[in-house]
PDB file of N, CA and C in Angstrom:
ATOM      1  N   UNK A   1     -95.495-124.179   9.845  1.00  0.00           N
ATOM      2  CA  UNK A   1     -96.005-123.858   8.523  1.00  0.00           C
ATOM      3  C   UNK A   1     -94.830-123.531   7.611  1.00  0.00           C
ATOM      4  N   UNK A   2     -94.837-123.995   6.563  1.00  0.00           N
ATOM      5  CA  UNK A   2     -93.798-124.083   5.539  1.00  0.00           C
ATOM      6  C   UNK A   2     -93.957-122.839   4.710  1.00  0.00           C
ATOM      7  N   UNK A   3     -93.096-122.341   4.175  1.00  0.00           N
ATOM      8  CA  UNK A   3     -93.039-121.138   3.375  1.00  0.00           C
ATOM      9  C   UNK A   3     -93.558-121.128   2.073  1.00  0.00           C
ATOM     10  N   UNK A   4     -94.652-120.535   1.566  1.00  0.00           N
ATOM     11  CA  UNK A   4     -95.922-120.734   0.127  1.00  0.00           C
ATOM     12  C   UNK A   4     -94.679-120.264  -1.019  1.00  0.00           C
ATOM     13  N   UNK A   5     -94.769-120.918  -2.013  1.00  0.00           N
ATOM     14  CA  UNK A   5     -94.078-120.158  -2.917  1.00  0.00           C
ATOM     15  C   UNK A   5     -93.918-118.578  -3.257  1.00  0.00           C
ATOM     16  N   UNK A   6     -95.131-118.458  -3.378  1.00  0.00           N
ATOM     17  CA  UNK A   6     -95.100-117.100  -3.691  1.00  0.00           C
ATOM     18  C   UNK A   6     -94.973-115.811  -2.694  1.00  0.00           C
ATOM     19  N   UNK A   7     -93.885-116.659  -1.567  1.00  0.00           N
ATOM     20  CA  UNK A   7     -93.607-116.076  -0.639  1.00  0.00           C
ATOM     21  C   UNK A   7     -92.098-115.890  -1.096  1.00  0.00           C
ATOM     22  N   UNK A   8     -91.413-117.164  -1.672  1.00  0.00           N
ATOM     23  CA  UNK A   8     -90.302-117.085  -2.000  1.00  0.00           C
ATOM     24  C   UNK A   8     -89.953-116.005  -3.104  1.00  0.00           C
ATOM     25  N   UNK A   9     -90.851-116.533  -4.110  1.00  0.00           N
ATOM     26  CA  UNK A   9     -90.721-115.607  -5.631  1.00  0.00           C
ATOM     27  C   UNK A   9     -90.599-114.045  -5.156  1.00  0.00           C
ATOM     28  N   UNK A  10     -91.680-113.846  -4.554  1.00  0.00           N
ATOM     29  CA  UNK A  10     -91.545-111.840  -3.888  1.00  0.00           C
ATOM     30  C   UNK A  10     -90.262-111.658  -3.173  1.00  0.00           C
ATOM     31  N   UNK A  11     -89.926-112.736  -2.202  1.00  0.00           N
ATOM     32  CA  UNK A  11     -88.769-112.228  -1.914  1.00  0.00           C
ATOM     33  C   UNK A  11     -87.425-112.407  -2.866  1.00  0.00           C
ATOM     34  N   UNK A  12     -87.418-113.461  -3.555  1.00  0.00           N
ATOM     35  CA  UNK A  12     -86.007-113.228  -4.626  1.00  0.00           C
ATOM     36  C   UNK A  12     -86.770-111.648  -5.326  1.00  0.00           C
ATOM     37  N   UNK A  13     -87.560-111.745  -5.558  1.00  0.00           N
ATOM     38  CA  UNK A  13     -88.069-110.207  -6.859  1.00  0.00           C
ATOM     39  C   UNK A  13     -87.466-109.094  -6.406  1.00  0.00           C
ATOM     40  N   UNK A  14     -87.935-109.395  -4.410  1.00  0.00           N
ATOM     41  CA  UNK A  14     -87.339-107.761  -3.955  1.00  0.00           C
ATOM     42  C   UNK A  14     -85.632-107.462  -4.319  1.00  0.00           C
ATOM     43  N   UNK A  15     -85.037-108.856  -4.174  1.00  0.00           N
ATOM     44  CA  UNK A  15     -83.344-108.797  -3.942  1.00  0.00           C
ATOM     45  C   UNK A  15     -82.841-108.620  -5.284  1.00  0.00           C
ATOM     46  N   UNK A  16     -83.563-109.229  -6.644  1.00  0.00           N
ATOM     47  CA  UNK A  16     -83.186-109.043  -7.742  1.00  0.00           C
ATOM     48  C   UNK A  16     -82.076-107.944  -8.038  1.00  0.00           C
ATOM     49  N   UNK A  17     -82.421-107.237  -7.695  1.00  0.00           N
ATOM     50  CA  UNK A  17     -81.991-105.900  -8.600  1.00  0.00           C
ATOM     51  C   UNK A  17     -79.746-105.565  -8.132  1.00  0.00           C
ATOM     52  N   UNK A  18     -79.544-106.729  -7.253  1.00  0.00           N
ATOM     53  CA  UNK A  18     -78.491-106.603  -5.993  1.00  0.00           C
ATOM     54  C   UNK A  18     -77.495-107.830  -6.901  1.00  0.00           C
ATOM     55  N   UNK A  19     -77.970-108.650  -7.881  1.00  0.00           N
ATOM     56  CA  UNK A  19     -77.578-109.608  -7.971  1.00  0.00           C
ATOM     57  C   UNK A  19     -78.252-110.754  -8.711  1.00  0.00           C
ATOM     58  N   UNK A  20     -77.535-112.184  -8.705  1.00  0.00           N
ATOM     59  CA  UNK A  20     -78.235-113.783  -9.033  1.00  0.00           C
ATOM     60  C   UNK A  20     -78.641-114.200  -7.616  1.00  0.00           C
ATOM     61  N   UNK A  21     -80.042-114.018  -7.535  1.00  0.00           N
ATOM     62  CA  UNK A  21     -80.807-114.603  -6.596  1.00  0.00           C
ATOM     63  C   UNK A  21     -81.301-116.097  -6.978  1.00  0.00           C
ATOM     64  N   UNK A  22     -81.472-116.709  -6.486  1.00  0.00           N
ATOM     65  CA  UNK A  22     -81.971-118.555  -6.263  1.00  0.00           C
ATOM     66  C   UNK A  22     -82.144-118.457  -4.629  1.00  0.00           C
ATOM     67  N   UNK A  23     -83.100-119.770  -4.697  1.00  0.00           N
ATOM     68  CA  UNK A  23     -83.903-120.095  -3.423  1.00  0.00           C
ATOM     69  C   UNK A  23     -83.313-121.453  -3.765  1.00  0.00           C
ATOM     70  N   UNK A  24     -82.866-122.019  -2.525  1.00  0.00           N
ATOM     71  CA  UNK A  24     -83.396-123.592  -2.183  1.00  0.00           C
ATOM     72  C   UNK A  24     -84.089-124.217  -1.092  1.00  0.00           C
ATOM     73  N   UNK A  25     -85.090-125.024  -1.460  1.00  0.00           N
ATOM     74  CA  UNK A  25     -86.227-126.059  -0.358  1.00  0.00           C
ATOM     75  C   UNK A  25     -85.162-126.580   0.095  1.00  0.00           C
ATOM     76  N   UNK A  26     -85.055-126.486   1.494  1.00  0.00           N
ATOM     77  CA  UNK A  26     -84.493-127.205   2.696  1.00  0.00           C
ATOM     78  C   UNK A  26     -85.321-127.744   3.396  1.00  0.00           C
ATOM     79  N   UNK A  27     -86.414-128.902   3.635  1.00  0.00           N
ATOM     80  CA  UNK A  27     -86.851-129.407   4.769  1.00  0.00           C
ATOM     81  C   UNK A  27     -87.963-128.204   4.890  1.00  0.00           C
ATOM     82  N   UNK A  28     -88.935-128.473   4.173  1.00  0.00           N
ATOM     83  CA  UNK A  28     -89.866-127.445   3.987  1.00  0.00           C
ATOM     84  C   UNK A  28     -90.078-126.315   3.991  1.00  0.00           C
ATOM     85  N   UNK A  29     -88.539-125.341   4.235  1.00  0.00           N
ATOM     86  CA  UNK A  29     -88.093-123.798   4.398  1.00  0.00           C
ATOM     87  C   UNK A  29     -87.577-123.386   2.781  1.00  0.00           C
ATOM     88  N   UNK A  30     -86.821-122.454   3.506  1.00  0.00           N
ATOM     89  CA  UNK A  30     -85.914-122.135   2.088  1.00  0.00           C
ATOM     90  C   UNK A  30     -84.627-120.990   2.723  1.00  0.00           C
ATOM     91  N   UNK A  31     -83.684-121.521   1.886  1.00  0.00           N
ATOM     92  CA  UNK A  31     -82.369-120.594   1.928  1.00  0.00           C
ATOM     93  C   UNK A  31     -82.257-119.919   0.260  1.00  0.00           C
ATOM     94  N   UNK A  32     -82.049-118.247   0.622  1.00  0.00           N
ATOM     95  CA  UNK A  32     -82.182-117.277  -0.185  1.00  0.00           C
ATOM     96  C   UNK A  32     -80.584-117.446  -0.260  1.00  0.00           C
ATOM     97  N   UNK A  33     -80.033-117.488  -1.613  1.00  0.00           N
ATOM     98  CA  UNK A  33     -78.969-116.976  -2.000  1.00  0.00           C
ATOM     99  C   UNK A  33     -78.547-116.024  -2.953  1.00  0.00           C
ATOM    100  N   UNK A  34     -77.569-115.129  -2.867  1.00  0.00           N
ATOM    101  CA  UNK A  34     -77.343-113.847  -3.500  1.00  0.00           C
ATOM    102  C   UNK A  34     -75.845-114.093  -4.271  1.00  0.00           C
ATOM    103  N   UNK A  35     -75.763-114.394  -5.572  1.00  0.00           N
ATOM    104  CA  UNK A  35     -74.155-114.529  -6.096  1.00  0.00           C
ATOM    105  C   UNK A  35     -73.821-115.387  -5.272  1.00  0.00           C
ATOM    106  N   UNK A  36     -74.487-116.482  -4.742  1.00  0.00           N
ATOM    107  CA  UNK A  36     -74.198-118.204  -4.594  1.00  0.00           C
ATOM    108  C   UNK A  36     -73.782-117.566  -2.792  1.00  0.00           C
ATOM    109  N   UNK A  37     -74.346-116.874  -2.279  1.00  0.00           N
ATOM    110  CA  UNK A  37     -73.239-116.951  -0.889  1.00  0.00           C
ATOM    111  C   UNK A  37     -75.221-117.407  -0.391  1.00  0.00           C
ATOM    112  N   UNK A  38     -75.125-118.153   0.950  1.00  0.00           N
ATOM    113  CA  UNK A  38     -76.232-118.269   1.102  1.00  0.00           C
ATOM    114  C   UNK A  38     -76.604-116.625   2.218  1.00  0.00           C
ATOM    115  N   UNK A  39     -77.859-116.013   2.435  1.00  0.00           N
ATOM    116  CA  UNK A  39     -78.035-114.642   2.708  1.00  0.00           C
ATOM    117  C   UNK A  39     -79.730-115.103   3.936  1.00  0.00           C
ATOM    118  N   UNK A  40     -80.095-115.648   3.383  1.00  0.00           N
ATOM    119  CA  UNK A  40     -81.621-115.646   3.964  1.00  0.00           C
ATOM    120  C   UNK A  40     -81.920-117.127   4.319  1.00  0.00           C
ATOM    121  N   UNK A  41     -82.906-117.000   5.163  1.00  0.00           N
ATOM    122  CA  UNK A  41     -83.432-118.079   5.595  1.00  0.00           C
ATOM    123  C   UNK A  41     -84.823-118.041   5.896  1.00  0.00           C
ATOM    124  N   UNK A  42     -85.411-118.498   4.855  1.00  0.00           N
ATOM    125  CA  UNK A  42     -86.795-117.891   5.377  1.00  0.00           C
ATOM    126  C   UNK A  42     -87.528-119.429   5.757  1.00  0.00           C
ATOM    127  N   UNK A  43     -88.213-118.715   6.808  1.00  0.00           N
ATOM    128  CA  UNK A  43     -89.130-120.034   7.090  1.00  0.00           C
ATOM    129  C   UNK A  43     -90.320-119.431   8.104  1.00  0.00           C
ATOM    130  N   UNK A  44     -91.760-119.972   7.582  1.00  0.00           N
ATOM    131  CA  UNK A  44     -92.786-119.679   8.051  1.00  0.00           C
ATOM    132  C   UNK A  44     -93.189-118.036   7.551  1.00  0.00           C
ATOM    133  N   UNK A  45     -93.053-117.952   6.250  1.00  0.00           N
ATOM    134  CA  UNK A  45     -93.259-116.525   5.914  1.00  0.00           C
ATOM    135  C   UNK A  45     -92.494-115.580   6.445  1.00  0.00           C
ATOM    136  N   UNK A  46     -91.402-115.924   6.526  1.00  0.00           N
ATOM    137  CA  UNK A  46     -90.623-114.888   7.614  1.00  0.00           C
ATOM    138  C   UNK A  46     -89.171-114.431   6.771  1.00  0.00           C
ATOM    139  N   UNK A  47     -88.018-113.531   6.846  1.00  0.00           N
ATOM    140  CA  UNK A  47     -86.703-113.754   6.401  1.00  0.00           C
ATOM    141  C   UNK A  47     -86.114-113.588   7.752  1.00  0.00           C
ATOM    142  N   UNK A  48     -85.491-114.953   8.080  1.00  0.00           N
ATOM    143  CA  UNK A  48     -83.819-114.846   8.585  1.00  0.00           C
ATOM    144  C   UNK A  48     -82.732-114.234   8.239  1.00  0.00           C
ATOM    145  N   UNK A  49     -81.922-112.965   9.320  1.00  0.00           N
ATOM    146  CA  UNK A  49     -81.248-113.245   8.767  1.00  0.00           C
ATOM    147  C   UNK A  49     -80.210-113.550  10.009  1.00  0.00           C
ATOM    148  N   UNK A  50     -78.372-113.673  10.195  1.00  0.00           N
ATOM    149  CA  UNK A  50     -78.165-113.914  10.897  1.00  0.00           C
ATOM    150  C   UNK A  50     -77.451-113.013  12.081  1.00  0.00           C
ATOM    151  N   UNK A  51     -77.316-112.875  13.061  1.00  0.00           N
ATOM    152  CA  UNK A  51     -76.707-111.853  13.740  1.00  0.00           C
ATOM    153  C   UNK A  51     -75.490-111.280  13.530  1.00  0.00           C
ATOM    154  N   UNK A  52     -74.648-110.731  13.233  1.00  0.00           N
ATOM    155  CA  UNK A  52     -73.436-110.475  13.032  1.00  0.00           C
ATOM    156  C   UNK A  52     -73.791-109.352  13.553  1.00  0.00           C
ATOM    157  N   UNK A  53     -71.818-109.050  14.460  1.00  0.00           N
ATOM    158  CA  UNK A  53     -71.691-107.377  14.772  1.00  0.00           C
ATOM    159  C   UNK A  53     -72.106-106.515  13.875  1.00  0.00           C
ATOM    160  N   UNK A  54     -71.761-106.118  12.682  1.00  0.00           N
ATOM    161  CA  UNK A  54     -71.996-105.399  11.758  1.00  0.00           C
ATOM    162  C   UNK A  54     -73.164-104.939  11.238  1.00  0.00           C
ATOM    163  N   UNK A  55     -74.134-105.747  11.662  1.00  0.00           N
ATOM    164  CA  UNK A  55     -75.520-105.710  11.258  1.00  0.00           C
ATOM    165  C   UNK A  55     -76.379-105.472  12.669  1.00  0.00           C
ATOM    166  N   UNK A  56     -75.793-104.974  14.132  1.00  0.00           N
ATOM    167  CA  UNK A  56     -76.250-104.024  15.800  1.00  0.00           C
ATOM    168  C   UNK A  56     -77.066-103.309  15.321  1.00  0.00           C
ATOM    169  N   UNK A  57     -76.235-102.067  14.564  1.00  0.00           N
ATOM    170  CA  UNK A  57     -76.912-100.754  14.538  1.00  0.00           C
ATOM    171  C   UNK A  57     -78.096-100.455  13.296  1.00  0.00           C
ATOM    172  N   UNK A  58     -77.893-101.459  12.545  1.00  0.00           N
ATOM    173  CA  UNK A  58     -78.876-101.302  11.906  1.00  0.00           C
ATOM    174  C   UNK A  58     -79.854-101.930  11.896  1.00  0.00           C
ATOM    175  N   UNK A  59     -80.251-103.060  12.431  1.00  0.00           N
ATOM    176  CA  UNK A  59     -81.047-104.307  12.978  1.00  0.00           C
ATOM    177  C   UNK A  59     -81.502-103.960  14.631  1.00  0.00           C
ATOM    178  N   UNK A  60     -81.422-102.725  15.221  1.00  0.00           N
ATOM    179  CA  UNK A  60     -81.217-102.310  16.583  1.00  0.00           C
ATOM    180  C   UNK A  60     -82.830-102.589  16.705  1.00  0.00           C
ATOM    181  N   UNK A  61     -83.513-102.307  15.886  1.00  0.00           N
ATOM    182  CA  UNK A  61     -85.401-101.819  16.182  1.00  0.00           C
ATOM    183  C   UNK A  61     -85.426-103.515  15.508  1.00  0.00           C
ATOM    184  N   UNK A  62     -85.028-104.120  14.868  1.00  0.00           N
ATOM    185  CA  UNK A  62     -85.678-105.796  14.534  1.00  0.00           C
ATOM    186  C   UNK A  62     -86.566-106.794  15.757  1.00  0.00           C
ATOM    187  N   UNK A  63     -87.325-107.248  15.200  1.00  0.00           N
ATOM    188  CA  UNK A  63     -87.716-108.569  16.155  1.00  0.00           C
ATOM    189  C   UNK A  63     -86.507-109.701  15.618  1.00  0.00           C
ATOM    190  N   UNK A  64     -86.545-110.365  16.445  1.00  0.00           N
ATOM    191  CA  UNK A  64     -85.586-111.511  16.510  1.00  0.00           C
ATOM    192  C   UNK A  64     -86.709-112.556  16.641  1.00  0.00           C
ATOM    193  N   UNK A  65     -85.788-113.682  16.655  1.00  0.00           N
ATOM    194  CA  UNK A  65     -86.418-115.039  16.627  1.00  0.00           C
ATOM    195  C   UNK A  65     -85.709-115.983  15.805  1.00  0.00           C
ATOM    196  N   UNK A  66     -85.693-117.285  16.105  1.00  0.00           N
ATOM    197  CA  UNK A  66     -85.302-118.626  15.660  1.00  0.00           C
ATOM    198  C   UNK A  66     -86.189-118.935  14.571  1.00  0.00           C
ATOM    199  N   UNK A  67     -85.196-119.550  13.335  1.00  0.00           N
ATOM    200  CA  UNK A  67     -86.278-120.049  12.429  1.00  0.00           C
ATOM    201  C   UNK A  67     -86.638-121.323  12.309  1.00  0.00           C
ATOM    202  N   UNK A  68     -86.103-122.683  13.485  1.00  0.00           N
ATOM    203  CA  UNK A  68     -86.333-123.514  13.462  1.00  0.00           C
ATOM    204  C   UNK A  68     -85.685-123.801  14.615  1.00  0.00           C
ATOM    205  N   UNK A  69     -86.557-124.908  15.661  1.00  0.00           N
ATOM    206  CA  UNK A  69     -86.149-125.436  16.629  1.00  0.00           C
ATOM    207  C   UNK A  69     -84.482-125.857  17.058  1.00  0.00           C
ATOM    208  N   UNK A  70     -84.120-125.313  17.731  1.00  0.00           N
ATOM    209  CA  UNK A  70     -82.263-125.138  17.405  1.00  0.00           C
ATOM    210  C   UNK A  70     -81.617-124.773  17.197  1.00  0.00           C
ATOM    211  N   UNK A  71     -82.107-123.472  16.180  1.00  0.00           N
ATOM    212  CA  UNK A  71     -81.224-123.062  15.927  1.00  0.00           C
ATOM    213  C   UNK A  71     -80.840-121.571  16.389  1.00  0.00           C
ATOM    214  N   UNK A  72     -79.636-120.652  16.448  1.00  0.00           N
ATOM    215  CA  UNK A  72     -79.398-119.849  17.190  1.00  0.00           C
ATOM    216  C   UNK A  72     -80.364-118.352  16.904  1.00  0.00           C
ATOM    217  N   UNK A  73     -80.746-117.615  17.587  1.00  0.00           N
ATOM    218  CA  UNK A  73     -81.379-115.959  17.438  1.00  0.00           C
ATOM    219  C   UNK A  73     -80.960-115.882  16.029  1.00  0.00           C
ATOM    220  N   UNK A  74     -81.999-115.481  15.586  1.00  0.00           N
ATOM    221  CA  UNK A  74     -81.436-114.410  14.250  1.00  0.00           C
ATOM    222  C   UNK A  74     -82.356-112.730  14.363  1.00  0.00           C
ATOM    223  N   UNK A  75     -82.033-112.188  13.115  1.00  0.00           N
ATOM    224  CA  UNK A  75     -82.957-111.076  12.640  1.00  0.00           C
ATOM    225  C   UNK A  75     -83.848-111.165  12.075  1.00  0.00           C
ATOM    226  N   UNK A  76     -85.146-110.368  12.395  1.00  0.00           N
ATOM    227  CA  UNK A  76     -86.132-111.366  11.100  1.00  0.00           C
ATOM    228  C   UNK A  76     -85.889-109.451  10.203  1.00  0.00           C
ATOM    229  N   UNK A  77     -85.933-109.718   8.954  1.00  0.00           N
ATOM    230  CA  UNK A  77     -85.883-109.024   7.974  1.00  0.00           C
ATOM    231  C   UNK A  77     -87.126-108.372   7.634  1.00  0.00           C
ATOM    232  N   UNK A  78     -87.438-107.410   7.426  1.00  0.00           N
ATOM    233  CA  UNK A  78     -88.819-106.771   6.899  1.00  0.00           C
ATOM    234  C   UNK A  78     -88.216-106.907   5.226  1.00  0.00           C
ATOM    235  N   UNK A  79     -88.749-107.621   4.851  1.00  0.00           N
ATOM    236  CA  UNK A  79     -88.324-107.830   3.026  1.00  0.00           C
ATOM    237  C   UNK A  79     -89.702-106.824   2.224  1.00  0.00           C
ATOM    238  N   UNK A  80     -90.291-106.220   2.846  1.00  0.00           N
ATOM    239  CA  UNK A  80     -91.408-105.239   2.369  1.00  0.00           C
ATOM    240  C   UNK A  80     -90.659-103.626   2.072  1.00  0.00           C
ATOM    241  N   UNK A  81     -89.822-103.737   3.206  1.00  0.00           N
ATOM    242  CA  UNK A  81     -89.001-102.605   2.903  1.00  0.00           C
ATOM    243  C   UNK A  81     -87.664-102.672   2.538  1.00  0.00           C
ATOM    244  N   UNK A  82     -87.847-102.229   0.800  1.00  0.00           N
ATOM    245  CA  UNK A  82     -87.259-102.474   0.093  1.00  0.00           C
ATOM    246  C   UNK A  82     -85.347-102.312   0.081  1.00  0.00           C
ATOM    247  N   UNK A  83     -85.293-100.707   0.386  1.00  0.00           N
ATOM    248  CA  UNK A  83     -84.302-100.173   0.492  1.00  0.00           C
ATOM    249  C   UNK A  83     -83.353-100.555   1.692  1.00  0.00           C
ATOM    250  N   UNK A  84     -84.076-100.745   2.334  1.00  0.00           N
ATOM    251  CA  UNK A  84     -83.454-101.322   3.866  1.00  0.00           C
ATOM    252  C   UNK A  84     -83.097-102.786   3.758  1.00  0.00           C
ATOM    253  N   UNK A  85     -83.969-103.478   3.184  1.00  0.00           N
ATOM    254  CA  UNK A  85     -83.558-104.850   3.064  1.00  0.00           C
ATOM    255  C   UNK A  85     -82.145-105.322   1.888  1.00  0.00           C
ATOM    256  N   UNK A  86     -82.539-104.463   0.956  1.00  0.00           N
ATOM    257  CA  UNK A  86     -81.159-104.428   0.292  1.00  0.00           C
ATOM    258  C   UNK A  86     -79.757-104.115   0.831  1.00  0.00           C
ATOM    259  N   UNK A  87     -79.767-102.879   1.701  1.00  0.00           N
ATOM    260  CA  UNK A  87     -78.965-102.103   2.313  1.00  0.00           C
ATOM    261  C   UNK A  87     -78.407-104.056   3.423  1.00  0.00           C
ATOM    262  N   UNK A  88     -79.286-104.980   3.644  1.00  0.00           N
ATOM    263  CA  UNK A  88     -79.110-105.659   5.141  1.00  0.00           C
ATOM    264  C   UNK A  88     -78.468-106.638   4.416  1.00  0.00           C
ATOM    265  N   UNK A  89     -78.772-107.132   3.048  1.00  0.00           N
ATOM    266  CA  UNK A  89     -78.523-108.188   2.091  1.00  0.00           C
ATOM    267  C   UNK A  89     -77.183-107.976   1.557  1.00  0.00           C
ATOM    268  N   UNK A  90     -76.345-106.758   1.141  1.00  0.00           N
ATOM    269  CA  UNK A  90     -75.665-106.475   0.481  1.00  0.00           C
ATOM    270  C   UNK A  90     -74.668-106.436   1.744  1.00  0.00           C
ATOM    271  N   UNK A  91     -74.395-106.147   2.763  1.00  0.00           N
ATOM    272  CA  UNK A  91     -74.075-106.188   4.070  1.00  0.00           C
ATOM    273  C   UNK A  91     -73.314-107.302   4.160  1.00  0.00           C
ATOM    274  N   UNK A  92     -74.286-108.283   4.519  1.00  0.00           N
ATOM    275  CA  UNK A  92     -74.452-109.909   4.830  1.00  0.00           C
ATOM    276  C   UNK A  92     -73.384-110.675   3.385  1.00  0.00           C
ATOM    277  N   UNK A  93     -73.711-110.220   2.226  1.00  0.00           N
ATOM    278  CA  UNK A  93     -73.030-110.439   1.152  1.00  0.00           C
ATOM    279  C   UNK A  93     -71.546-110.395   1.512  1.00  0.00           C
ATOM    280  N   UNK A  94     -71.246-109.103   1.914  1.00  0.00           N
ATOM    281  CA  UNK A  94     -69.802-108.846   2.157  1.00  0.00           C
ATOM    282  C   UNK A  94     -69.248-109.733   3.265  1.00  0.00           C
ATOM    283  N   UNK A  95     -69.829-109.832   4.090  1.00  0.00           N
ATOM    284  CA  UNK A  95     -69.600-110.491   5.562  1.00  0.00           C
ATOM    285  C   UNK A  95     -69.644-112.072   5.825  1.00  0.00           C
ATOM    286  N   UNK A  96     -70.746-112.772   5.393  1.00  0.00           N
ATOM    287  CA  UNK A  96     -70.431-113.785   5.197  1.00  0.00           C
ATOM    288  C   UNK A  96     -69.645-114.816   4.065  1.00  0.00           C
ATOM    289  N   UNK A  97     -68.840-115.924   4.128  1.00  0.00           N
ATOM    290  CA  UNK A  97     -67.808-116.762   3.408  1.00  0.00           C
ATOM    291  C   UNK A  97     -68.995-117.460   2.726  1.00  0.00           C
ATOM    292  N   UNK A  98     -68.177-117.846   1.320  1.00  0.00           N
ATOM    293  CA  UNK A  98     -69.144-119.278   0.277  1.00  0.00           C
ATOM    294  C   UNK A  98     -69.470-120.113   1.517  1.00  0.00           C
ATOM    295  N   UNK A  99     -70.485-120.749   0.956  1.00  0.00           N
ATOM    296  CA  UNK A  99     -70.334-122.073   1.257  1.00  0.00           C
ATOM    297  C   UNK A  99     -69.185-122.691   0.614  1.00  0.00           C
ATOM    298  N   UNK A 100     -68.820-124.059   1.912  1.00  0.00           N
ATOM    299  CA  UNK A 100     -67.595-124.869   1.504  1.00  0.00           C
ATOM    300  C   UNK A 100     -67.896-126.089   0.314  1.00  0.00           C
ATOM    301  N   UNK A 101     -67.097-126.466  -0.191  1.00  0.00           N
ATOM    302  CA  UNK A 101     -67.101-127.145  -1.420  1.00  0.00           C
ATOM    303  C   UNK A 101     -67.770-128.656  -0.148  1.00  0.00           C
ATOM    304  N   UNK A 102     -68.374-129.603  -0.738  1.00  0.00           N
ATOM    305  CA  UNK A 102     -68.993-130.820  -0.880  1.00  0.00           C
ATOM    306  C   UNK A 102     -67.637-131.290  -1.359  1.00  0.00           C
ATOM    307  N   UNK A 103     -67.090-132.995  -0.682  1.00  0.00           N
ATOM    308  CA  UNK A 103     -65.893-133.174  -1.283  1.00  0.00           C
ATOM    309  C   UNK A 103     -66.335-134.809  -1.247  1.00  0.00           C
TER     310      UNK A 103
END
C-alpha cells in the first residue's frame, strides 16, 4: 500500500517548523527532505528512518522494519510525537551527507 497524500502533507506539517521540507514520489513511496538532505522515507503510512550509531539511545524503545523489499532495517519514526520526532530529524540532518550531484 502506497502512502495517501495526506499522509505526506501531516508529516512535512509536523517537520515544518525545523526547516524547507519537500516530499518526493519514489515508486509509489515518498522521501521526506529537510534543507534538501534526504531525512525520511516513508512508505505504507509509516516514517523511515535510518539506523545510525547516534540515533541507539534514542530509538532504543522503536519498532524497526524495512520499508521496501531489500532494503536494510531501519527505525520507524512515531511522527505523532512531535517533539521527539524533531529531536530524531534534526539529528539525522546533522549526520547524514547531500545527496551527490547527478552528472
Amino acid at each position: 500500500m502506497a502512502c495517501s497524500v495526506e499522509y505526506i502533507e501531516y508529516v512535512c506539517q509536523q517537520l515544518s517548523e525545523v526547516g524547507n521540507v519537500r516530499s518526493r514520489k519514489m515508486m509509489g513511496d515518498y522521501i521526506i527532505y529537510l534543507d534538501e538532505k534526504p531525512v525520511i522515507t516513508a512508505c505504507d503510512n509509516l516514517c523511515y528512518v535510518k539506523k545510525i550509531p547516534v540515533l541507539e539511545s534514542i530509538m532504543a524503545d522503536a519498532e524497526c522494519g524495512c520499508p521496501y523489499p531489500g532494503a536494510k532495517e531501519h527505525y520507524i519514526l512515531d511522527i505523532d510525537h512531535k517533539k521527539e520526532a524533531l529531536n530524531v530529524v534534526k539529528i539525522l540532518w546533522k549526520e547524514l551527507p547531500f545527496p551527490k550531484k547527478k552528472k
